[in-house]
ModelCIF file with pLDDT and N, C-alpha, C, O atoms, coordinates in Angstrom:
data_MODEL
#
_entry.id   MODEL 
#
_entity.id                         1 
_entity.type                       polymer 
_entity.pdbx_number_of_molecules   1 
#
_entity_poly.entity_id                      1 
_entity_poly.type                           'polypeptide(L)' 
_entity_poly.nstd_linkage                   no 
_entity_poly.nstd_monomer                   no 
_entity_poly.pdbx_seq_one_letter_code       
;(UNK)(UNK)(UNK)(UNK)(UNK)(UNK)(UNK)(UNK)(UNK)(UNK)(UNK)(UNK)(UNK)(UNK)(UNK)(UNK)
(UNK)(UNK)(UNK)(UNK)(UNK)(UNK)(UNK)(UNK)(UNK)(UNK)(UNK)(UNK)(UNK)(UNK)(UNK)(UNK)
(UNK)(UNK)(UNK)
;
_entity_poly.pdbx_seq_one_letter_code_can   XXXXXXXXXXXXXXXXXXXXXXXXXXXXXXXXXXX 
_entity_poly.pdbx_strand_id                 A 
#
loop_
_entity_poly_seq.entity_id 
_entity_poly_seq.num 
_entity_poly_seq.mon_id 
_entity_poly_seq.hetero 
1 1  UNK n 
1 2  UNK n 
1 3  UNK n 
1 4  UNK n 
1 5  UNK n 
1 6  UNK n 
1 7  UNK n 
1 8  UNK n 
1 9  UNK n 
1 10 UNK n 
1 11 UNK n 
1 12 UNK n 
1 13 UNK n 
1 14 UNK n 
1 15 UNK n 
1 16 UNK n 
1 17 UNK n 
1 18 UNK n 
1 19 UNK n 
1 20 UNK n 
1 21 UNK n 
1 22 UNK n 
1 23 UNK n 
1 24 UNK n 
1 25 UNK n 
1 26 UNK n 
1 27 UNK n 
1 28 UNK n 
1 29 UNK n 
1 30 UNK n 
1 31 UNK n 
1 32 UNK n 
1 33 UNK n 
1 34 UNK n 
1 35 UNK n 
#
_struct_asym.id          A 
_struct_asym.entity_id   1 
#
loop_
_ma_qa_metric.id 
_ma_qa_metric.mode 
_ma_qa_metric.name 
_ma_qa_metric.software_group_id 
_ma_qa_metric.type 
1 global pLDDT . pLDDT 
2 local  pLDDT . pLDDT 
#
_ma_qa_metric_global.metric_id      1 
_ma_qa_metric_global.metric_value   97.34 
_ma_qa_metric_global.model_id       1 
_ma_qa_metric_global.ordinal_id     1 
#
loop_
_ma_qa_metric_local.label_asym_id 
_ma_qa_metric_local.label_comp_id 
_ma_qa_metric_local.label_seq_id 
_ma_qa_metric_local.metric_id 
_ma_qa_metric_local.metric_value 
_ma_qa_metric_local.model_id 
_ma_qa_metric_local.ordinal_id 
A UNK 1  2 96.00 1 1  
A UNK 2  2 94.00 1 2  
A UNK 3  2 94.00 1 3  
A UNK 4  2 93.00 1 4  
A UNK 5  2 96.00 1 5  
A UNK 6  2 96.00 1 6  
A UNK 7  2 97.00 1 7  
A UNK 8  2 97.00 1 8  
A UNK 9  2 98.00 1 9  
A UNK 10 2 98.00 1 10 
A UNK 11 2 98.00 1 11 
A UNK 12 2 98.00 1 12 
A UNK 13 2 97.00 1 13 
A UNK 14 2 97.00 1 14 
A UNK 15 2 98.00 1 15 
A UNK 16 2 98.00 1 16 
A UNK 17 2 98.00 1 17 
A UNK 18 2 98.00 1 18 
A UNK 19 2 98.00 1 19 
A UNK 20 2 98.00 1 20 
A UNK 21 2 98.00 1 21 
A UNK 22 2 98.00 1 22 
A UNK 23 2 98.00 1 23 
A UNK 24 2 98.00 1 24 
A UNK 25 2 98.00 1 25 
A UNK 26 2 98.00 1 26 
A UNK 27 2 98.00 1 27 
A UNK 28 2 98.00 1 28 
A UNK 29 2 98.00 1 29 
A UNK 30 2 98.00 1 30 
A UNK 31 2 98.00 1 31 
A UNK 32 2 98.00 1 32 
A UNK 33 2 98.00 1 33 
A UNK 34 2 98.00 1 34 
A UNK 35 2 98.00 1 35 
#
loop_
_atom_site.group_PDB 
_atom_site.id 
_atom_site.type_symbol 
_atom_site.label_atom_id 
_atom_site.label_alt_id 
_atom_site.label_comp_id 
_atom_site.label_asym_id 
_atom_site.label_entity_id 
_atom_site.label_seq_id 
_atom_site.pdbx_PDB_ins_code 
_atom_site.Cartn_x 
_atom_site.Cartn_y 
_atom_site.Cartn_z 
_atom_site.occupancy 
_atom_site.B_iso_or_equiv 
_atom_site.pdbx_formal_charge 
_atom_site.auth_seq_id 
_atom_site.auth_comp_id 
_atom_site.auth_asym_id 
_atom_site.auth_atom_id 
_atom_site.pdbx_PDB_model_num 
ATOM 1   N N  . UNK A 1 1  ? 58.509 -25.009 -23.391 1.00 96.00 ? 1  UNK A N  1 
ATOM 2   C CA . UNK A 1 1  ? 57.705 -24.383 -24.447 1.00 96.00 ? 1  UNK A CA 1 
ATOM 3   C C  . UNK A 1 1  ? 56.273 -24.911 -24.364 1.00 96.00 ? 1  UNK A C  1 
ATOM 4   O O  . UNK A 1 1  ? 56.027 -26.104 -24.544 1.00 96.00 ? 1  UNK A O  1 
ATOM 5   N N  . UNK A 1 2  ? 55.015 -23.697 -23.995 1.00 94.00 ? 2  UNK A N  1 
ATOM 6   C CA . UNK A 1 2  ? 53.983 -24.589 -24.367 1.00 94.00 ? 2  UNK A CA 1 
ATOM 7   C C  . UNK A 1 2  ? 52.754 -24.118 -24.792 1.00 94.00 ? 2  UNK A C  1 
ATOM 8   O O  . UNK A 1 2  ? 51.634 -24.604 -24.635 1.00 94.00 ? 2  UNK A O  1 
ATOM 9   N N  . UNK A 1 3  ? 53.166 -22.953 -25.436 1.00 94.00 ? 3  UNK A N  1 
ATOM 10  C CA . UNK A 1 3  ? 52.325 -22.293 -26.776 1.00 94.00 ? 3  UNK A CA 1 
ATOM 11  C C  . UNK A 1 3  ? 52.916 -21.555 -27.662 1.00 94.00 ? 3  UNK A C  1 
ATOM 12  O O  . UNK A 1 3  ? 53.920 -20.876 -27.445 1.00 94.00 ? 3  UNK A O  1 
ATOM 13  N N  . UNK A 1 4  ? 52.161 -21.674 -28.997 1.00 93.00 ? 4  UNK A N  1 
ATOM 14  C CA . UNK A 1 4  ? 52.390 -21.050 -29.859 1.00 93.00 ? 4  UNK A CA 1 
ATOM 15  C C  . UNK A 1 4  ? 53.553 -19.757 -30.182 1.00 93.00 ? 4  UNK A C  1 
ATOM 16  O O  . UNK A 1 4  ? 54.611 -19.576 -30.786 1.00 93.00 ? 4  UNK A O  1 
ATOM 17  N N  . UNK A 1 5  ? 52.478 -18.966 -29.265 1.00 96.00 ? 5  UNK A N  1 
ATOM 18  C CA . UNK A 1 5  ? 53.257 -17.453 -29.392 1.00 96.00 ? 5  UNK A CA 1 
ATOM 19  C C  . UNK A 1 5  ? 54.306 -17.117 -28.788 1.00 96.00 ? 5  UNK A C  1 
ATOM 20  O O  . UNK A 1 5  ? 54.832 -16.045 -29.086 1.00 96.00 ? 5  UNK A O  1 
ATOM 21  N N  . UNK A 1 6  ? 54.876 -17.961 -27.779 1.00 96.00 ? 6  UNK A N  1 
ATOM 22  C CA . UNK A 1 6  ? 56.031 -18.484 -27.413 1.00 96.00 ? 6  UNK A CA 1 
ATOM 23  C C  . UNK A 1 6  ? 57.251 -18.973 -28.436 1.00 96.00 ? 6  UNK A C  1 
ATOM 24  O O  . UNK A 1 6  ? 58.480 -18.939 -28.364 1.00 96.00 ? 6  UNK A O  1 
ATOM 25  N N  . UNK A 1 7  ? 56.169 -19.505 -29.555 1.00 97.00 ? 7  UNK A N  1 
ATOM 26  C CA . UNK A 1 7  ? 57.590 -19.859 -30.444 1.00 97.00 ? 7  UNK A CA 1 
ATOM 27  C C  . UNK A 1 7  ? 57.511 -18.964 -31.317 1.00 97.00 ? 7  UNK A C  1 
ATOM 28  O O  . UNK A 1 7  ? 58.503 -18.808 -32.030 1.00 97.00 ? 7  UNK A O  1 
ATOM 29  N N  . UNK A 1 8  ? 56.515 -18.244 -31.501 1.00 97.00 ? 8  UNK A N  1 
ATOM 30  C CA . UNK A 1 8  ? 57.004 -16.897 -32.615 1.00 97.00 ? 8  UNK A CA 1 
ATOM 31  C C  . UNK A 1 8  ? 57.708 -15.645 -32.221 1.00 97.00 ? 8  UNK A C  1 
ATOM 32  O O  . UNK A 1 8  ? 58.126 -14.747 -32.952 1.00 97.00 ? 8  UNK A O  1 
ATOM 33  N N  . UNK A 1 9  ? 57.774 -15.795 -30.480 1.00 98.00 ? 9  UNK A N  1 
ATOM 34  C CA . UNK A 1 9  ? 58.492 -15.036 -29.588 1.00 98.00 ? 9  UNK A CA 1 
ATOM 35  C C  . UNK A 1 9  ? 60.027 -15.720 -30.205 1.00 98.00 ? 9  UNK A C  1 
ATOM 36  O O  . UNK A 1 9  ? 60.609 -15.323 -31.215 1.00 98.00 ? 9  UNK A O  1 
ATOM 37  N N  . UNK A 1 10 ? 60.472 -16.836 -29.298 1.00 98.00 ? 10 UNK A N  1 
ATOM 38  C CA . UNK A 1 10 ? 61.839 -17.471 -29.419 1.00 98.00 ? 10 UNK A CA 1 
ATOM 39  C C  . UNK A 1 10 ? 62.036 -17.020 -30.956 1.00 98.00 ? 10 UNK A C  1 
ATOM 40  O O  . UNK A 1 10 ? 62.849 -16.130 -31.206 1.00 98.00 ? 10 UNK A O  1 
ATOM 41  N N  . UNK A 1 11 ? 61.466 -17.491 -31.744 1.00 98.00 ? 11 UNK A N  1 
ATOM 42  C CA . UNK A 1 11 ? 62.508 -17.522 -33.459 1.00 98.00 ? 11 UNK A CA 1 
ATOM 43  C C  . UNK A 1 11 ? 62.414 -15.935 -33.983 1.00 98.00 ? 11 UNK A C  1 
ATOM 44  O O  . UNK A 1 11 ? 62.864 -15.663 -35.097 1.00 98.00 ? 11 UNK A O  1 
ATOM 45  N N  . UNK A 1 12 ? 61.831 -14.924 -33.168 1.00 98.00 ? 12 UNK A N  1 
ATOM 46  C CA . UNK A 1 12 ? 61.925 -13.456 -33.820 1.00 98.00 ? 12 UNK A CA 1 
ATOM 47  C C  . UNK A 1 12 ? 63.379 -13.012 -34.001 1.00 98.00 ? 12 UNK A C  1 
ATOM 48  O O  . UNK A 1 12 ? 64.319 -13.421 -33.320 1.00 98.00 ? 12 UNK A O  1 
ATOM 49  N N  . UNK A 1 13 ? 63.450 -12.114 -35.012 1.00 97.00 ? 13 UNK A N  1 
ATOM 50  C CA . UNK A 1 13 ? 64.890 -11.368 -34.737 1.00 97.00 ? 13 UNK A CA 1 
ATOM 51  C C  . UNK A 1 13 ? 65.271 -11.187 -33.249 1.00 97.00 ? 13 UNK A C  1 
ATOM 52  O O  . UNK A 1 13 ? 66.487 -11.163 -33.059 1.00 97.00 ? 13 UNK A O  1 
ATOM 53  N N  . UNK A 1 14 ? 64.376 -11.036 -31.996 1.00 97.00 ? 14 UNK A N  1 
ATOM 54  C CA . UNK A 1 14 ? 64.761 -10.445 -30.867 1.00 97.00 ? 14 UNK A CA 1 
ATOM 55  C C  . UNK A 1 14 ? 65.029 -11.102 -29.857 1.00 97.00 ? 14 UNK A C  1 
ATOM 56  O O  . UNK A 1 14 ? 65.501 -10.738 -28.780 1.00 97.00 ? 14 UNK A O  1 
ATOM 57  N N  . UNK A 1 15 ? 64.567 -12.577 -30.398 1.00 98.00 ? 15 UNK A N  1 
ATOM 58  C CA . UNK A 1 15 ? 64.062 -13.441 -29.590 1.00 98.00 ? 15 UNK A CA 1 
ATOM 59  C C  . UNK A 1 15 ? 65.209 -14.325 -28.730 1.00 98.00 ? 15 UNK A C  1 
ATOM 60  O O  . UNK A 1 15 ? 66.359 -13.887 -28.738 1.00 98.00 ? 15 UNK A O  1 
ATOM 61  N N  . UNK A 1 16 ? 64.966 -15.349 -28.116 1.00 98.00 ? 16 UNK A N  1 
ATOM 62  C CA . UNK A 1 16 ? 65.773 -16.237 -27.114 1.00 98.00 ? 16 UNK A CA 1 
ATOM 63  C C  . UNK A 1 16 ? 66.990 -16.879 -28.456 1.00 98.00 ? 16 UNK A C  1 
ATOM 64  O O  . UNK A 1 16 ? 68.219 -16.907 -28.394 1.00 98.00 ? 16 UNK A O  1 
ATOM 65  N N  . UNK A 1 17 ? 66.265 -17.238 -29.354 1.00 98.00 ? 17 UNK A N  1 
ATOM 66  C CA . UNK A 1 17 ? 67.149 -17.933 -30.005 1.00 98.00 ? 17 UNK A CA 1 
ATOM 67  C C  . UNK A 1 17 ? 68.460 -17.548 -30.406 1.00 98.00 ? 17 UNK A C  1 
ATOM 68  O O  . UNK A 1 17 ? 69.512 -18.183 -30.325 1.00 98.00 ? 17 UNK A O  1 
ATOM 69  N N  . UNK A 1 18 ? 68.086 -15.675 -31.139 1.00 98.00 ? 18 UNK A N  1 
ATOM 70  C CA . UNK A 1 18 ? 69.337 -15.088 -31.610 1.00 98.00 ? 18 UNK A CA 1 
ATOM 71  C C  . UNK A 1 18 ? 70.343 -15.038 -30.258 1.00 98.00 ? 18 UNK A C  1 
ATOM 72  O O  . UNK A 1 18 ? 71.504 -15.110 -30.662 1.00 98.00 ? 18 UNK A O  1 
ATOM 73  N N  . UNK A 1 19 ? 70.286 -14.937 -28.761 1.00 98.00 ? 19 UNK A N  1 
ATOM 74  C CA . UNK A 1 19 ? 70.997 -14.736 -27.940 1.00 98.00 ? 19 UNK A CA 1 
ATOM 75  C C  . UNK A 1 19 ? 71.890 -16.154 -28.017 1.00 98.00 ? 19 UNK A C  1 
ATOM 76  O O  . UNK A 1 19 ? 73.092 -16.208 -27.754 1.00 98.00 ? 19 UNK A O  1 
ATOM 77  N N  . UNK A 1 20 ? 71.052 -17.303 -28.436 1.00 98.00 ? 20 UNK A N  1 
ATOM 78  C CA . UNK A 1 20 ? 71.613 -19.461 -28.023 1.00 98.00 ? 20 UNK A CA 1 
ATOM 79  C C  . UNK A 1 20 ? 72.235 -19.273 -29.684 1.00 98.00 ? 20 UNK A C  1 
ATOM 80  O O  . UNK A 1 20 ? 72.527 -20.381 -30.133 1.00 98.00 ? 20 UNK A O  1 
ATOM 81  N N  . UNK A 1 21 ? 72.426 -18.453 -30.403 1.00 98.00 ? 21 UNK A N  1 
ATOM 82  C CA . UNK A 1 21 ? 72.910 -18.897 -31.500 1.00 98.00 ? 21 UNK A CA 1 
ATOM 83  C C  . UNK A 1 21 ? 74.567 -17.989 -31.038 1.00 98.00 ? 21 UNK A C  1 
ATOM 84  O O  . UNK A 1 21 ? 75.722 -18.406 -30.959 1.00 98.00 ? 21 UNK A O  1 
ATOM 85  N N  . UNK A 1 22 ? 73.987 -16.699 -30.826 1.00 98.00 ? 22 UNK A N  1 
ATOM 86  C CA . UNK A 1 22 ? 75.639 -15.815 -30.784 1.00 98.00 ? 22 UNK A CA 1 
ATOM 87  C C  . UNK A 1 22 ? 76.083 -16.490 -29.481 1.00 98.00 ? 22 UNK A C  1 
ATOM 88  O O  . UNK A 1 22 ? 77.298 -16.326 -29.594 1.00 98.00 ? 22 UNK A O  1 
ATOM 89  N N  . UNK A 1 23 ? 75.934 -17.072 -28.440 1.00 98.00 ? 23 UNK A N  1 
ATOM 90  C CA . UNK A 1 23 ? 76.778 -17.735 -27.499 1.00 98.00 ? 23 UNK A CA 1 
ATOM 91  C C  . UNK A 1 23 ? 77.155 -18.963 -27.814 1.00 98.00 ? 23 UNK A C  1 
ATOM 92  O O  . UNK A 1 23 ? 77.935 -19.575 -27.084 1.00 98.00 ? 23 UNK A O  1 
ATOM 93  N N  . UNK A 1 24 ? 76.677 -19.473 -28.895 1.00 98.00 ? 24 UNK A N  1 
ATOM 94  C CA . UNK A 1 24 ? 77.111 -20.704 -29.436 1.00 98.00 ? 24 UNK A CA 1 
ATOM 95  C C  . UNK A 1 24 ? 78.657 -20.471 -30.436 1.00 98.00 ? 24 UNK A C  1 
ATOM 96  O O  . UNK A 1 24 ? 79.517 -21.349 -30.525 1.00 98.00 ? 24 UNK A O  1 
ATOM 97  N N  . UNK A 1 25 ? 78.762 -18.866 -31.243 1.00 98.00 ? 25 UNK A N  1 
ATOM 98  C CA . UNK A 1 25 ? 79.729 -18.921 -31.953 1.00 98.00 ? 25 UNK A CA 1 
ATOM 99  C C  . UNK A 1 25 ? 80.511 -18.144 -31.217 1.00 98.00 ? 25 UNK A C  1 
ATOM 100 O O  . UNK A 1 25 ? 81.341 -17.445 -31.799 1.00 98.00 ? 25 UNK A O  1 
ATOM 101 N N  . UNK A 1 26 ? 80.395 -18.105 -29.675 1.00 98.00 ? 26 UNK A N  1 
ATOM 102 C CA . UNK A 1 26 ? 81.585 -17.372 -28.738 1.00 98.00 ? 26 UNK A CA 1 
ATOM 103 C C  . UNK A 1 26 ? 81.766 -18.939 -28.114 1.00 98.00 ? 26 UNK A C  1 
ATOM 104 O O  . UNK A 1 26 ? 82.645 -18.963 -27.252 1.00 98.00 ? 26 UNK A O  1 
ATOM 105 N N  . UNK A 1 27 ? 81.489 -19.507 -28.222 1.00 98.00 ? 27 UNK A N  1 
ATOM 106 C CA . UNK A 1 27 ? 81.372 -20.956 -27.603 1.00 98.00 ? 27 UNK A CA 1 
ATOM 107 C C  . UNK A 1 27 ? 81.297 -21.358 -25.914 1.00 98.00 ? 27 UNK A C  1 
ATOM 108 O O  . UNK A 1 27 ? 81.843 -22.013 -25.026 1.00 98.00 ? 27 UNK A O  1 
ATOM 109 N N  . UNK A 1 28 ? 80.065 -20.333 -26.253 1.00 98.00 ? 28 UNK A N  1 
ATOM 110 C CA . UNK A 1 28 ? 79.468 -20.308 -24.403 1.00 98.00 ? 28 UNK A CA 1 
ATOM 111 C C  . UNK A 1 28 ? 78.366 -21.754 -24.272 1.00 98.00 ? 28 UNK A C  1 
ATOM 112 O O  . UNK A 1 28 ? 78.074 -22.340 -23.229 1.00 98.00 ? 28 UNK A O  1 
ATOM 113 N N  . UNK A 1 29 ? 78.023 -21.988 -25.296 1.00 98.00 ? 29 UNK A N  1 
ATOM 114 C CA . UNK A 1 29 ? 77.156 -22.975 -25.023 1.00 98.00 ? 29 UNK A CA 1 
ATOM 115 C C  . UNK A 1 29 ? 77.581 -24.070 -26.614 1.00 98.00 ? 29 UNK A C  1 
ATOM 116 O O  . UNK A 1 29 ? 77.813 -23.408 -27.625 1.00 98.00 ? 29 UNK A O  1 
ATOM 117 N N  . UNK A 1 30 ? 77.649 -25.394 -26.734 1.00 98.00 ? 30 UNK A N  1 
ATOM 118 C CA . UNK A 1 30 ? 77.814 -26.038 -27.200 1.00 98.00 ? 30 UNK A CA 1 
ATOM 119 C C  . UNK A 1 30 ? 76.568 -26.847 -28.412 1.00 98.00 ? 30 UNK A C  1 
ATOM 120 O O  . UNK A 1 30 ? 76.795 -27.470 -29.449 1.00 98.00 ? 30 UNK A O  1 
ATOM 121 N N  . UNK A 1 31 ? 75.912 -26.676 -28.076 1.00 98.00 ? 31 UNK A N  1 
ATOM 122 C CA . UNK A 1 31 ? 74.663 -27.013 -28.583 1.00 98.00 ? 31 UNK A CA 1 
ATOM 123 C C  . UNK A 1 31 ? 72.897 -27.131 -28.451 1.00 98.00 ? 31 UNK A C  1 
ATOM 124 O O  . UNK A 1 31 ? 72.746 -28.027 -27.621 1.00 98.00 ? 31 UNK A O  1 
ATOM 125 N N  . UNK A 1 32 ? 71.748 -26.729 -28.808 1.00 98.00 ? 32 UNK A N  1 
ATOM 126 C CA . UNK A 1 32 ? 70.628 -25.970 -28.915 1.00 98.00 ? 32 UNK A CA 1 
ATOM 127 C C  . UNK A 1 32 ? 69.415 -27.210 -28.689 1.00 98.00 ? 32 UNK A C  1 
ATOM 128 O O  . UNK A 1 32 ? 68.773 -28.009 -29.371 1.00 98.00 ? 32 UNK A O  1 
ATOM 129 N N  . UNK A 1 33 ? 69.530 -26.899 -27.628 1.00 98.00 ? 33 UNK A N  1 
ATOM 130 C CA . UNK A 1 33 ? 67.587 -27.795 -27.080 1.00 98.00 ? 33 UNK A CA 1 
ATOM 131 C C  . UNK A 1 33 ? 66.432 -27.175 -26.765 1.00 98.00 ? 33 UNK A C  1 
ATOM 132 O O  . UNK A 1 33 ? 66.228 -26.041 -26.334 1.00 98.00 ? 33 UNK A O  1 
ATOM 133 N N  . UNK A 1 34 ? 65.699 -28.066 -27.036 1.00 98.00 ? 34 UNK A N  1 
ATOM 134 C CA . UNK A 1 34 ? 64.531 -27.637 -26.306 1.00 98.00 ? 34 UNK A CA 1 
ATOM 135 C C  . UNK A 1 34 ? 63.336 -28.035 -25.700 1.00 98.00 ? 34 UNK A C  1 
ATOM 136 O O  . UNK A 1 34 ? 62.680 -28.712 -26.491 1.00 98.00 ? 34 UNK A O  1 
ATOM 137 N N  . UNK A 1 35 ? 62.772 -27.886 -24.594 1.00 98.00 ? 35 UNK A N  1 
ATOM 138 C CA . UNK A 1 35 ? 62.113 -29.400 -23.522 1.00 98.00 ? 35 UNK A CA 1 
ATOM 139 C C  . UNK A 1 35 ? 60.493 -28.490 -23.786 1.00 98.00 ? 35 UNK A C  1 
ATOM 140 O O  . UNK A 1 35 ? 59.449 -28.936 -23.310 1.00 98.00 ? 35 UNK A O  1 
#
């Protein structure tokens, strides 16, 4: 991550996050980082 609009990208309804949250409650991925 290393601007801004990058993170208003990730946290949109459309964004990276909603995809790391629903593979988290199919339990494709275990838990949420970020470098």
């Amino acid at each position: 991550l290393e601007y801004e609009d990058e993170l208003d990208e990730i946290t949109a309804d459309d964004g990276a996050l909603a995809a790391f949250r629903e593979a988290k409650d199919e339990g494709l991925i275990e838990h949420i980082g970020l470098t």
